[in-house]
Protein backbone atom coordinates (compact mmCIF):
# COMPACT_ATOMS: atom_id res chain seq x y z
CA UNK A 1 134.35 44.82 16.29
CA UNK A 2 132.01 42.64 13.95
CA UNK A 3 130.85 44.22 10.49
CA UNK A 4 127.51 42.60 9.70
CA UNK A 5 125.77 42.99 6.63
CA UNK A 6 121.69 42.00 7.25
CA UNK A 7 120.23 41.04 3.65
CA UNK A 8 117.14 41.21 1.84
CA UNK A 9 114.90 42.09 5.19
CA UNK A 10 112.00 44.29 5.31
CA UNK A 11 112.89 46.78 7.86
CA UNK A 12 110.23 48.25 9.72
CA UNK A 13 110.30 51.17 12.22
CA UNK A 14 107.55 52.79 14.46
CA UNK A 15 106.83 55.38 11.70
CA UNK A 16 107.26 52.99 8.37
CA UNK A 17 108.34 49.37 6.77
CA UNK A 18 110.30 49.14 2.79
CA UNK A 19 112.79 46.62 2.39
CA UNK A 20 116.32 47.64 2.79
CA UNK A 21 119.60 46.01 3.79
CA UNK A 22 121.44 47.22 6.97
CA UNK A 23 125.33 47.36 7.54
CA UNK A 24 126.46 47.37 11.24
CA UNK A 25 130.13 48.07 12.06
CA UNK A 26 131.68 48.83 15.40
CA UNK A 27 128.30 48.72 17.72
CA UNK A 28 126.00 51.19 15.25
CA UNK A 29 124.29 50.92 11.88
CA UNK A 30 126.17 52.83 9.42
CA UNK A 31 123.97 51.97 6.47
CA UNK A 32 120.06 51.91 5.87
CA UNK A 33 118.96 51.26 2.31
CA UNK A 34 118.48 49.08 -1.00
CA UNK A 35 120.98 46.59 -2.78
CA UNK A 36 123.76 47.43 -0.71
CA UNK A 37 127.41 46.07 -1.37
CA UNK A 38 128.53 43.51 1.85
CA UNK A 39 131.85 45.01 3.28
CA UNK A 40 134.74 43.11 3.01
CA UNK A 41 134.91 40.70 5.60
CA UNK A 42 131.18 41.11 7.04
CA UNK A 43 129.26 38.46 8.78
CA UNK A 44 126.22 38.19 6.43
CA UNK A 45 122.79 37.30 7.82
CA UNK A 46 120.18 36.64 5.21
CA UNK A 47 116.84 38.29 6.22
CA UNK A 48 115.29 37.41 3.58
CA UNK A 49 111.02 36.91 4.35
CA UNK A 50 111.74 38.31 7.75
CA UNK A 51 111.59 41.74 9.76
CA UNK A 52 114.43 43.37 10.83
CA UNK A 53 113.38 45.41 13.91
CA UNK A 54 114.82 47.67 16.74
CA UNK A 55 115.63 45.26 19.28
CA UNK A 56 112.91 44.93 22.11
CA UNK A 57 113.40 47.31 24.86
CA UNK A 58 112.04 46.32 28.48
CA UNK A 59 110.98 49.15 30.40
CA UNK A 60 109.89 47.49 33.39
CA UNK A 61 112.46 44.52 34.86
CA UNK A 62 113.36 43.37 38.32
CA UNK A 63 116.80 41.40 38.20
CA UNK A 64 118.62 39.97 41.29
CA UNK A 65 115.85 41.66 43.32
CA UNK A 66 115.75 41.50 47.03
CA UNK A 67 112.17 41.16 48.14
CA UNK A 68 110.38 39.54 50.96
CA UNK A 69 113.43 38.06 52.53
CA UNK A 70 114.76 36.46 49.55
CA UNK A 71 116.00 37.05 46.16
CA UNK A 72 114.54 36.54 42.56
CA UNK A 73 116.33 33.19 40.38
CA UNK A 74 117.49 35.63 37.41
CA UNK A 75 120.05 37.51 38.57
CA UNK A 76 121.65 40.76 36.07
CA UNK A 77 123.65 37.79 33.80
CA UNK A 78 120.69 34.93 33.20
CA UNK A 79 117.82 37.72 32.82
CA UNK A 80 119.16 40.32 30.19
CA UNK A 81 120.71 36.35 28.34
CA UNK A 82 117.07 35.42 28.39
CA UNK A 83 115.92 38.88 27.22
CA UNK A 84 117.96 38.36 24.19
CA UNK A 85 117.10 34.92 23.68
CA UNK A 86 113.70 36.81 23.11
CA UNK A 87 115.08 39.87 21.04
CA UNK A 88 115.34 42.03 23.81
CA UNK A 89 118.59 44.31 23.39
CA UNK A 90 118.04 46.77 26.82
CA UNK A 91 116.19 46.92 30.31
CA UNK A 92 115.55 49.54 32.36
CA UNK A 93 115.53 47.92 35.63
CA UNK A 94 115.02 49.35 39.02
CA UNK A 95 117.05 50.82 42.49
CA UNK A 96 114.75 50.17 45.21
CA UNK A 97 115.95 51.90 48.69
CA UNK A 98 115.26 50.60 51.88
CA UNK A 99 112.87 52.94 53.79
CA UNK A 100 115.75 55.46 54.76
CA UNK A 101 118.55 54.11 53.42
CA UNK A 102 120.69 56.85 51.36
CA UNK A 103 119.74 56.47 47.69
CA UNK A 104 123.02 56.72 46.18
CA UNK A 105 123.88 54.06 48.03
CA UNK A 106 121.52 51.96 47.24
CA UNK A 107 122.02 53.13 43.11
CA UNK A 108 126.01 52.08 43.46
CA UNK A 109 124.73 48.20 44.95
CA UNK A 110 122.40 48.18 42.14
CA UNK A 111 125.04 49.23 39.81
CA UNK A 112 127.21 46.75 40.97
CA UNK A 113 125.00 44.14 40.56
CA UNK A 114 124.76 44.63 37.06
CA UNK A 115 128.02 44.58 36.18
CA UNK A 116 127.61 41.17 34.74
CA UNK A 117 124.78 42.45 32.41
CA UNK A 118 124.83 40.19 28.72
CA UNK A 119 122.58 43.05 27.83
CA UNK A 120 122.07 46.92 27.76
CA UNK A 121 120.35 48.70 30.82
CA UNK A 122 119.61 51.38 32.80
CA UNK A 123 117.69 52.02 36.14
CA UNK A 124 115.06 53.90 37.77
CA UNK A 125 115.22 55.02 41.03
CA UNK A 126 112.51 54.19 43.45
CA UNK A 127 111.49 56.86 45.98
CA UNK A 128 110.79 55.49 49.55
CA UNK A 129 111.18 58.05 51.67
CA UNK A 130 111.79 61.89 52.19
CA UNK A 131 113.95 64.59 53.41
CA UNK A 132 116.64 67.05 52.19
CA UNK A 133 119.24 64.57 51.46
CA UNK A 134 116.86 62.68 48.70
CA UNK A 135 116.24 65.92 47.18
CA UNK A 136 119.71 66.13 47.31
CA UNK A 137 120.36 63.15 45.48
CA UNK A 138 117.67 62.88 43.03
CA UNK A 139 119.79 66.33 41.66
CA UNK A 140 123.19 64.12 41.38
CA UNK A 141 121.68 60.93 39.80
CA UNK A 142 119.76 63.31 37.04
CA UNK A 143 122.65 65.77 36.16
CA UNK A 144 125.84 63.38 36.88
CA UNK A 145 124.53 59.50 36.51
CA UNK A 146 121.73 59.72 34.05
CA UNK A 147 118.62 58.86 35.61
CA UNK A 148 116.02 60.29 34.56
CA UNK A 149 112.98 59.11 36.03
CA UNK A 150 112.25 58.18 39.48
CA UNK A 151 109.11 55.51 40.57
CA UNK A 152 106.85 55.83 43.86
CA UNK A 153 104.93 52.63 45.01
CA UNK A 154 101.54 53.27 46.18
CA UNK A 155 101.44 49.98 48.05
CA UNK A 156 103.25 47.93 50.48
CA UNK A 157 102.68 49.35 53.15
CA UNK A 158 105.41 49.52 56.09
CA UNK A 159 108.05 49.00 53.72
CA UNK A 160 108.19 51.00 50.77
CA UNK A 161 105.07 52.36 50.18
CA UNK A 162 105.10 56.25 49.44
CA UNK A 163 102.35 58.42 51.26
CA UNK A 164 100.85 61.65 49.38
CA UNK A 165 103.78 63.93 51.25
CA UNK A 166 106.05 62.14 49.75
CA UNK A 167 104.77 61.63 45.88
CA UNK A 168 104.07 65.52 46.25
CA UNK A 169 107.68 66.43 47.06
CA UNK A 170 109.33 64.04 44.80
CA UNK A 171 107.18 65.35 41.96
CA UNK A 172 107.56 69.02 42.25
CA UNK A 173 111.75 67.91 42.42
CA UNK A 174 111.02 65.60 39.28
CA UNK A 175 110.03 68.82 37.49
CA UNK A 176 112.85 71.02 38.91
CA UNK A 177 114.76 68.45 37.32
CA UNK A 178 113.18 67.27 34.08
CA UNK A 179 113.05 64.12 35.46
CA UNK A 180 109.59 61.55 34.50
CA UNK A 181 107.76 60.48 38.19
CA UNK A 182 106.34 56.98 37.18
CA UNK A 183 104.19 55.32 39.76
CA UNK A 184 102.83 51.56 40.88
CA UNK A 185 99.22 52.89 41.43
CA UNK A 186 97.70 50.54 43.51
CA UNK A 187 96.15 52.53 47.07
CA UNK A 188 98.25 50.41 49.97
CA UNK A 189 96.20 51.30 52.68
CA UNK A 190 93.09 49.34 51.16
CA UNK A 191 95.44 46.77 49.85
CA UNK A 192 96.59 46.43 53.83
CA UNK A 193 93.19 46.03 55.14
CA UNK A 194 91.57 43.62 52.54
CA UNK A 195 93.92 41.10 53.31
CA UNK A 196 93.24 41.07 56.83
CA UNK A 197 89.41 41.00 56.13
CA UNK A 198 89.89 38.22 53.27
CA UNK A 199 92.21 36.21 55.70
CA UNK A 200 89.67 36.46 58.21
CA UNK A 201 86.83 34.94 55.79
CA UNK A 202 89.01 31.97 55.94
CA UNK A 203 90.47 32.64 52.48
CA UNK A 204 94.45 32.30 52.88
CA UNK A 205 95.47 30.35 49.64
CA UNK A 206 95.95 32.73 46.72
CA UNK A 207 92.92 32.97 45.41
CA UNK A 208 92.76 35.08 47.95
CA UNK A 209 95.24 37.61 46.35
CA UNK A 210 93.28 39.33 43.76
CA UNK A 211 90.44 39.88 46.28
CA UNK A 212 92.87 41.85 48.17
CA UNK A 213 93.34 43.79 44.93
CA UNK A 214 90.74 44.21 43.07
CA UNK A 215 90.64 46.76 40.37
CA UNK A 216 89.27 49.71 41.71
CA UNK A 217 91.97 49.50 43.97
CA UNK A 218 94.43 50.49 41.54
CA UNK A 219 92.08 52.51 39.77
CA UNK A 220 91.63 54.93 42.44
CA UNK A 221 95.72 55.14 43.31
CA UNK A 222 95.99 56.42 39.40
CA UNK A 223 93.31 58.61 39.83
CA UNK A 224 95.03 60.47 43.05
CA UNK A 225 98.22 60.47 40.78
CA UNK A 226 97.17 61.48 37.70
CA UNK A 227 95.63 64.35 39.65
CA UNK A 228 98.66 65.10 42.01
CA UNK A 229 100.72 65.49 38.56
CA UNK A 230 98.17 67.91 36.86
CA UNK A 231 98.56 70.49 40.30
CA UNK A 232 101.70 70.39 39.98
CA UNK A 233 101.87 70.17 36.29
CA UNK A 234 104.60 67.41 35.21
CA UNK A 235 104.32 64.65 33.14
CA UNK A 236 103.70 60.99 34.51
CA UNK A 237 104.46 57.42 33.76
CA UNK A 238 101.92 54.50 34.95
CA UNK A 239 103.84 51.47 35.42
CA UNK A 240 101.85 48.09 34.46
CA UNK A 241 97.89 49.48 33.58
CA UNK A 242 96.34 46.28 34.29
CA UNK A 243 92.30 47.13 34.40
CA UNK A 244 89.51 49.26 32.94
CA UNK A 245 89.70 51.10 35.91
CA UNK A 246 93.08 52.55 35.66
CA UNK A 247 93.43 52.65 31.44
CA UNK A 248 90.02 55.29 31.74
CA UNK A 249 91.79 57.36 34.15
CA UNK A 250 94.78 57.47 31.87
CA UNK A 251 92.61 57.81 28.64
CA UNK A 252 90.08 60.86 30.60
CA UNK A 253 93.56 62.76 31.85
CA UNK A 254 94.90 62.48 27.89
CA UNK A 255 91.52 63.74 26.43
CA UNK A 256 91.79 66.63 28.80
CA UNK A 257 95.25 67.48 27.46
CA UNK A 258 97.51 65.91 30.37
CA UNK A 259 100.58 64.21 29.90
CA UNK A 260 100.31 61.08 31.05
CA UNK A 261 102.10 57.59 29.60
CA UNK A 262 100.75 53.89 30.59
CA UNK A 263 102.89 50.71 30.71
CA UNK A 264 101.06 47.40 30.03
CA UNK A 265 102.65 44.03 31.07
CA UNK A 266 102.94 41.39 28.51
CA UNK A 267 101.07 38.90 30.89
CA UNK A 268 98.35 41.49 31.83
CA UNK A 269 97.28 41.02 27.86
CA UNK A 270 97.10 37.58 27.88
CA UNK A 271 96.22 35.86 30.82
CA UNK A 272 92.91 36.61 33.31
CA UNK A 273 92.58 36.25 36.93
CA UNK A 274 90.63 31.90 36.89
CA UNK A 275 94.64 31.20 37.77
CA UNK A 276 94.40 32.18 41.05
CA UNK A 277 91.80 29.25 41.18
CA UNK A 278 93.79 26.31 40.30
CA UNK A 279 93.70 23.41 42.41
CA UNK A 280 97.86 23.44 42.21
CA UNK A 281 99.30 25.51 45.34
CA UNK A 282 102.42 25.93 43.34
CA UNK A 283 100.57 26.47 39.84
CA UNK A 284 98.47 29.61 41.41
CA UNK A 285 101.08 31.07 44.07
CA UNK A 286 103.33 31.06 40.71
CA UNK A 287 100.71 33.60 39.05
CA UNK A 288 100.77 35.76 42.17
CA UNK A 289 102.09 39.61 41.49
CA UNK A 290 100.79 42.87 41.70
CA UNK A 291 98.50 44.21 40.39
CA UNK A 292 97.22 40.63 39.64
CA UNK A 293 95.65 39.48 36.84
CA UNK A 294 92.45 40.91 35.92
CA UNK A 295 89.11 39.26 35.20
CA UNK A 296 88.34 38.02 31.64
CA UNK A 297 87.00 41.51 29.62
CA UNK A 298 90.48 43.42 31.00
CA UNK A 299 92.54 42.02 28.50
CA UNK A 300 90.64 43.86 25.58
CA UNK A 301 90.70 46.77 27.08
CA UNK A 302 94.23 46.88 27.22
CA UNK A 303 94.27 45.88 24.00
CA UNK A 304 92.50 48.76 23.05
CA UNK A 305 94.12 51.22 24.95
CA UNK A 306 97.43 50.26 23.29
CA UNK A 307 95.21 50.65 20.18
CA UNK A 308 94.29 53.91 20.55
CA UNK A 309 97.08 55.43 21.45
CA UNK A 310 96.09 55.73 25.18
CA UNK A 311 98.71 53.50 26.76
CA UNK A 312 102.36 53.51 24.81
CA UNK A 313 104.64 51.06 26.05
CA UNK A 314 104.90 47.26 26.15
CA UNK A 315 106.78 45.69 29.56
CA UNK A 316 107.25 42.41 31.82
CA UNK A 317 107.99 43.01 35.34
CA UNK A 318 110.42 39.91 35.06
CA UNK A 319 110.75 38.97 38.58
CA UNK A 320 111.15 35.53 39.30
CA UNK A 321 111.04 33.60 42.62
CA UNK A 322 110.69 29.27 42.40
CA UNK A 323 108.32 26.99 43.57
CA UNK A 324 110.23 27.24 47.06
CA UNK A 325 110.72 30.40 47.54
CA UNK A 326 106.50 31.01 46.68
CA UNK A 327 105.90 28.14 48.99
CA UNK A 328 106.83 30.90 52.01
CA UNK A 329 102.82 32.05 51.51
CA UNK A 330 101.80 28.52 51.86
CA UNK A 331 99.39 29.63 54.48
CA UNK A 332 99.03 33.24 53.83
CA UNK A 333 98.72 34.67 50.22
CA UNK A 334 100.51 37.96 51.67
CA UNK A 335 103.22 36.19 52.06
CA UNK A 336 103.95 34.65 48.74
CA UNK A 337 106.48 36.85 47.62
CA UNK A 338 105.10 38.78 44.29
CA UNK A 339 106.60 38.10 40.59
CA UNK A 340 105.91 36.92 37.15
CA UNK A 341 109.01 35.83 34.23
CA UNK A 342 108.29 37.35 30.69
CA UNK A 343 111.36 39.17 29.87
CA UNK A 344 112.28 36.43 27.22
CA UNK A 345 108.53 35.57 25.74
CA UNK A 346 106.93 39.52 25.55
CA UNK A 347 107.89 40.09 21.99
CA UNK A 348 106.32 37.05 20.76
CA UNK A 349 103.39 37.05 23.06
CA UNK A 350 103.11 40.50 21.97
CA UNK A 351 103.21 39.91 17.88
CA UNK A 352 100.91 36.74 18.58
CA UNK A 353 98.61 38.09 20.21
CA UNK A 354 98.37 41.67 18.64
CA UNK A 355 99.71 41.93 15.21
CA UNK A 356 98.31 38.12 14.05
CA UNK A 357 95.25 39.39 14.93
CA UNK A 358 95.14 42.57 13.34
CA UNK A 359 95.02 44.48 16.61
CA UNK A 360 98.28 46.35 15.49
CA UNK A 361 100.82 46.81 12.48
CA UNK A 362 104.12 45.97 12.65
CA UNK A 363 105.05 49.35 12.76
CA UNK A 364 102.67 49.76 16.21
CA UNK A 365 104.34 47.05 17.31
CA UNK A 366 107.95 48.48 17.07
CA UNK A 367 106.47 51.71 18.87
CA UNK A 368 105.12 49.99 21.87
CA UNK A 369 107.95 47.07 22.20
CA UNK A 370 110.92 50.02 21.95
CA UNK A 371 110.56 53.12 20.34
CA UNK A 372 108.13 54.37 22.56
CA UNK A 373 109.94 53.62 25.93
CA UNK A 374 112.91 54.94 23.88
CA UNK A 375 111.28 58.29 23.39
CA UNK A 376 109.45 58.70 26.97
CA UNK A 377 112.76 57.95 28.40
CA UNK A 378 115.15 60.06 26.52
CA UNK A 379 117.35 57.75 24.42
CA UNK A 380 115.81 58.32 21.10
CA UNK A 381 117.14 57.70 18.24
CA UNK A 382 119.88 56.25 19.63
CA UNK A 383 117.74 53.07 20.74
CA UNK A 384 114.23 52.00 19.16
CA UNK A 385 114.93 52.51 15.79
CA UNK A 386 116.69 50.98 12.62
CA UNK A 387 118.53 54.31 11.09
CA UNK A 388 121.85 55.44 10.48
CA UNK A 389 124.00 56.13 13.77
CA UNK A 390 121.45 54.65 15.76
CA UNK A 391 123.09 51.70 18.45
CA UNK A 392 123.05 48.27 16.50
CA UNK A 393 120.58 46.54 18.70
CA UNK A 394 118.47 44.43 16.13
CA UNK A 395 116.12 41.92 16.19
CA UNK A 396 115.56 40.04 12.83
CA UNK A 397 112.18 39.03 13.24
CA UNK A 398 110.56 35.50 11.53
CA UNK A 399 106.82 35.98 10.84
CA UNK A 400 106.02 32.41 10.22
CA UNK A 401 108.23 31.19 12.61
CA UNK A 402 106.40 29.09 15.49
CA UNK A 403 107.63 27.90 18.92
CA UNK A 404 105.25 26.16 22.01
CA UNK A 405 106.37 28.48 25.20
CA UNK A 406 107.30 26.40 28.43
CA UNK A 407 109.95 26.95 31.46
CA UNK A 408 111.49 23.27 30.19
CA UNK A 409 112.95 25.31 27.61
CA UNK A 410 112.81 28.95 28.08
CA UNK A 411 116.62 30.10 29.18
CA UNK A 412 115.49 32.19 32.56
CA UNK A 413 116.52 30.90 35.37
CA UNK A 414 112.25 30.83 36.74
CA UNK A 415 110.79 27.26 37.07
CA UNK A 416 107.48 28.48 35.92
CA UNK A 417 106.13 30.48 32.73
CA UNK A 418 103.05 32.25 32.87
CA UNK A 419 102.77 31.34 28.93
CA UNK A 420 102.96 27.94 29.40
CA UNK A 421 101.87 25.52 26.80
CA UNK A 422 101.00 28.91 24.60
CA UNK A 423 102.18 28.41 20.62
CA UNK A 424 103.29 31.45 19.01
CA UNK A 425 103.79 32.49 15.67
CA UNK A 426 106.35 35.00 15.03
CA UNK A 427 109.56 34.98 16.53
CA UNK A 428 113.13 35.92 16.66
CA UNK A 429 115.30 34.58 14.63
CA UNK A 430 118.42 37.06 15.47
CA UNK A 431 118.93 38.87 17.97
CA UNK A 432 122.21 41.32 17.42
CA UNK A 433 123.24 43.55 20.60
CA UNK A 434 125.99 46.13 20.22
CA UNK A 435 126.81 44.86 16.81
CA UNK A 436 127.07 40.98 17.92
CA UNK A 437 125.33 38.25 16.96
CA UNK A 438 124.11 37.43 20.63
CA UNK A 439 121.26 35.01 19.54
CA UNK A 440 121.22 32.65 16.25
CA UNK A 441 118.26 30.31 15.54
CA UNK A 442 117.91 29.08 18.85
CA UNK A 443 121.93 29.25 20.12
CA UNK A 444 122.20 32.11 22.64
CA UNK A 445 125.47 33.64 22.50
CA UNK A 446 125.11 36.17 25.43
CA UNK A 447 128.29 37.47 27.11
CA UNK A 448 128.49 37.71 31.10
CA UNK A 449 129.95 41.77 31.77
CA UNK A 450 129.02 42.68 27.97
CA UNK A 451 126.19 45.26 28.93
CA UNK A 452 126.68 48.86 29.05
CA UNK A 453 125.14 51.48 31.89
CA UNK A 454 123.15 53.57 29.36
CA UNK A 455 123.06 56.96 30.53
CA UNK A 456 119.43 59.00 30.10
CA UNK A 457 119.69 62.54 29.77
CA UNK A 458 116.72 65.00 31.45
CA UNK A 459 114.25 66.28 29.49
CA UNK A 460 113.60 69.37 27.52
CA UNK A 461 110.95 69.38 25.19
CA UNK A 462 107.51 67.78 27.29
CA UNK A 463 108.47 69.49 30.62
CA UNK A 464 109.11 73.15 28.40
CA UNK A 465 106.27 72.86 27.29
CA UNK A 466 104.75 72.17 30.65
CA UNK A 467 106.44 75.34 31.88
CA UNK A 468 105.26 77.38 28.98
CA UNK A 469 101.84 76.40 29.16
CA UNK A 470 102.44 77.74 33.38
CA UNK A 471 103.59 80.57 32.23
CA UNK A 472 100.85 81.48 29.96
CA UNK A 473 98.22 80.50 32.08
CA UNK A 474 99.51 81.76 35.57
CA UNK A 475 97.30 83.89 37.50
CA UNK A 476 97.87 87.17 38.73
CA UNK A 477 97.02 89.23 42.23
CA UNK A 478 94.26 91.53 41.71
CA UNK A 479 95.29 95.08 42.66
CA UNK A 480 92.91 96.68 45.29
């Protein structure tokens, strides 16, 4: 394995920054600290001026997805490359059973897909559908594959759309099992019948597809799960918080002591809903995904949240279908099959758009690009921070670097970027995965097969104290 020796950086962590050098030998950092000597034979990388981060850590990814009759451009190999082309270092990526297909075996075709993984990752588990046997197998993937958080869509409905039976059942087994229920809050049924009633107004390009979404929408599927999760006390993850609507329901369940996480999507941050407007079929269907993006006003809020302390981790949904395969919803926005790239440009949209503008610190920044989603998800310290025995997944970061984002040069397989034409300032100039250099000013090194399945213990400490807090507060027959 490589020694490297990383020189004269500033390393900065979600709880501090202080220069130091770092030493990485056999896949971890074995030293943290000040005028270090360079092993013998080390590859040295002067960070000198620059950052030297956690590598990013995606929370929220679709790879090689099979959705809508087709399947997304980046498969497990060209997404995690272009995540480390962008300093990402691990995804958490998603096993999506058909309705009634056997989730373990839709977990080992997922797995087996990934295989050829340049990058880290690990995998939620979608719930579609009920009975003994998924109880059943939620209890082998927590205690014997490491999964250890399960998601429920709230939309789509006839395929994989979860009713209230369902989310209720699957909860109360996610806290049997110390597992985290994260949802897609959007409420299908309305979803189902404002496309039919936009259709029918003759709107079918899609411009019509945030009408069929609009924000209260998804603020009212949070609501019902934010509330389903407090009955039944256990904590809960909300995938990509894209309005006002659905941050205040997070932020009013926190202030009330609830345990609730939000997930906010690169692309919900940056760009508004006027794309669904363009006069380019191609240039709007490429914008469609769900929840869409939000009229101007949302973005702030976001910002905000993430500010506050309200919402906690940083994501892309990186799921990328062409020009062609969009052009399937030529006549009915319904049909455009859903997904936005990002995986490669978050943690420079990200530092652009928040830490050049004072918005956040560096340090902020670290917590909600990886150590956060690190710590809600149970491989803390081992990933999301720069310290001693930690994994060496780094990210040497380049303040005043700049670079114009565009899909002529981004390395994911999409042939559209939501960013495009957008200059950032701040990139990476490093990215170092498992010890290896995987990324060098602009020549990606990434390794088909070179990922590791990354295991995610259950939880102890939030859902104790969940049971605790039962326990002290259960009621009690009265004796007559």
């Amino acid at each position: 394995m490589t020694t490297l020796f990383i020189r004269g950086g500033t390393v900065v962590n979600a709880d501090r920054a202080f220069k130091a050098d770092v030493i990485t030998q056999d896949g971890k950092i074995t030293a943290v600290g000040e005028n270090l000597s360079a092993p013998v034979g080390a590859t040295i990388v002067d960070a000198g001026g620059q950052y030297v981060m956690p590598g990013g850590i995606d929370p929220h990814t679709h790879m090689q997805l099979p959705f809508m009759g087709t399947t997304t451009m980046d498969d497990f190999f060209t997404g995690t490359a272009a995540g480390l082309a962008g300093g990402n270092t691990t995804i958490i990526d998603f096993v999506i059973p058909n309705p009634q297909q056997p989730i373990m075996e839709a977990y080992q075709t997922w797995r087996g897909w990934a295989e050829k993984a340049a990058s880290d990752y690990s995998f939620h588990v979608a719930i579609t559908w009920w009975d003994e046997t998924v109880k059943r197998d939620m209890g082998t993937l927590v205690q014997t594959e490491g999964v250890n958080s399960f998601k429920h869509f709230m939309a789509y409905k006839n395929a994989i759309m979860c009713d209230d039976e369902t989310l209720v059942n699957s909860f109360k087994r996610c806290l049997e099992l110390g597992a985290m229920p994260t949802v897609h809050a959007e409420n299908g049924e309305l979803v189902y019948l404002l496309q039919k009633t936009v259709a029918e107004m003759g709107i079918k390009g899609p411009e019509g597809h945030p009408l069929s979404r609009p924000p209260m929408v998804e603020g009212e599927a949070a609501n019902r799960a934010i509330a389903i999760a407090d009955v039944l006390n256990v904590p809960i993850y909300v995938v990509h918080v894209s309005c006002i609507e659905a941050a205040e329901a997070i932020a009013r369940a926190r202030a009330r002591g609830q345990r609730v996480y939000g997930e906010v999507l690169a692309g919900h941050l940056v760009v508004d809903d006027s794309v669904y407007r363009h006069p380019d079929f191609a240039t709007a269907a490429a914008h469609v995904m769900s929840p869409p993006f939000r009229p101007k006003g949302n973005q702030e809020f976001l910002w905000r949240g993430l500010q506050s302390g309200s919402l906690h981790t940083t994501a892309t949904d990186h799921c990328t279908f062409c020009a062609a395969q969009k052009a399937a919803g030529k006549d009915d926005f319904s049909k455009i099959p859903n997904g936005t790239g990002g995986v490669e440009e978050r943690l420079a949209v990200v530092w652009d758009d928040g830490v050049n503008t004072g918005r956040i610190t560096p340090s902020e920044f670290v917590a909600i690009t990886s150590a956060n989603t690190a710590k809600l998800f149970n491989i803390y310290p081992q990933k999301g921070s720069v310290s001693v025995g930690a994994d060496a997944d780094l990210v040497v970061w380049d303040p005043a670097g700049t670079k114009t984002l565009s899909a002529k040069t981004q390395f994911s397989k999409g042939d559209f970027n939501i960013f495009e034409g957008r200059t950032v300032k701040g990139i990476p100039s490093h990215t170092v995965s498992q010890g290896e250099l995987v990324f060098v000013q602009g020549d990606l090194r990434a390794v088909n097969g070179k990922g590791r399945y990354i295991k995610r213990p259950a939880f102890n400490d939030n859902f104790a104290a969940n049971k605790l807090r039962a326990d002290a507060l259960a009621p009690t027959a009265v004796k007559r």
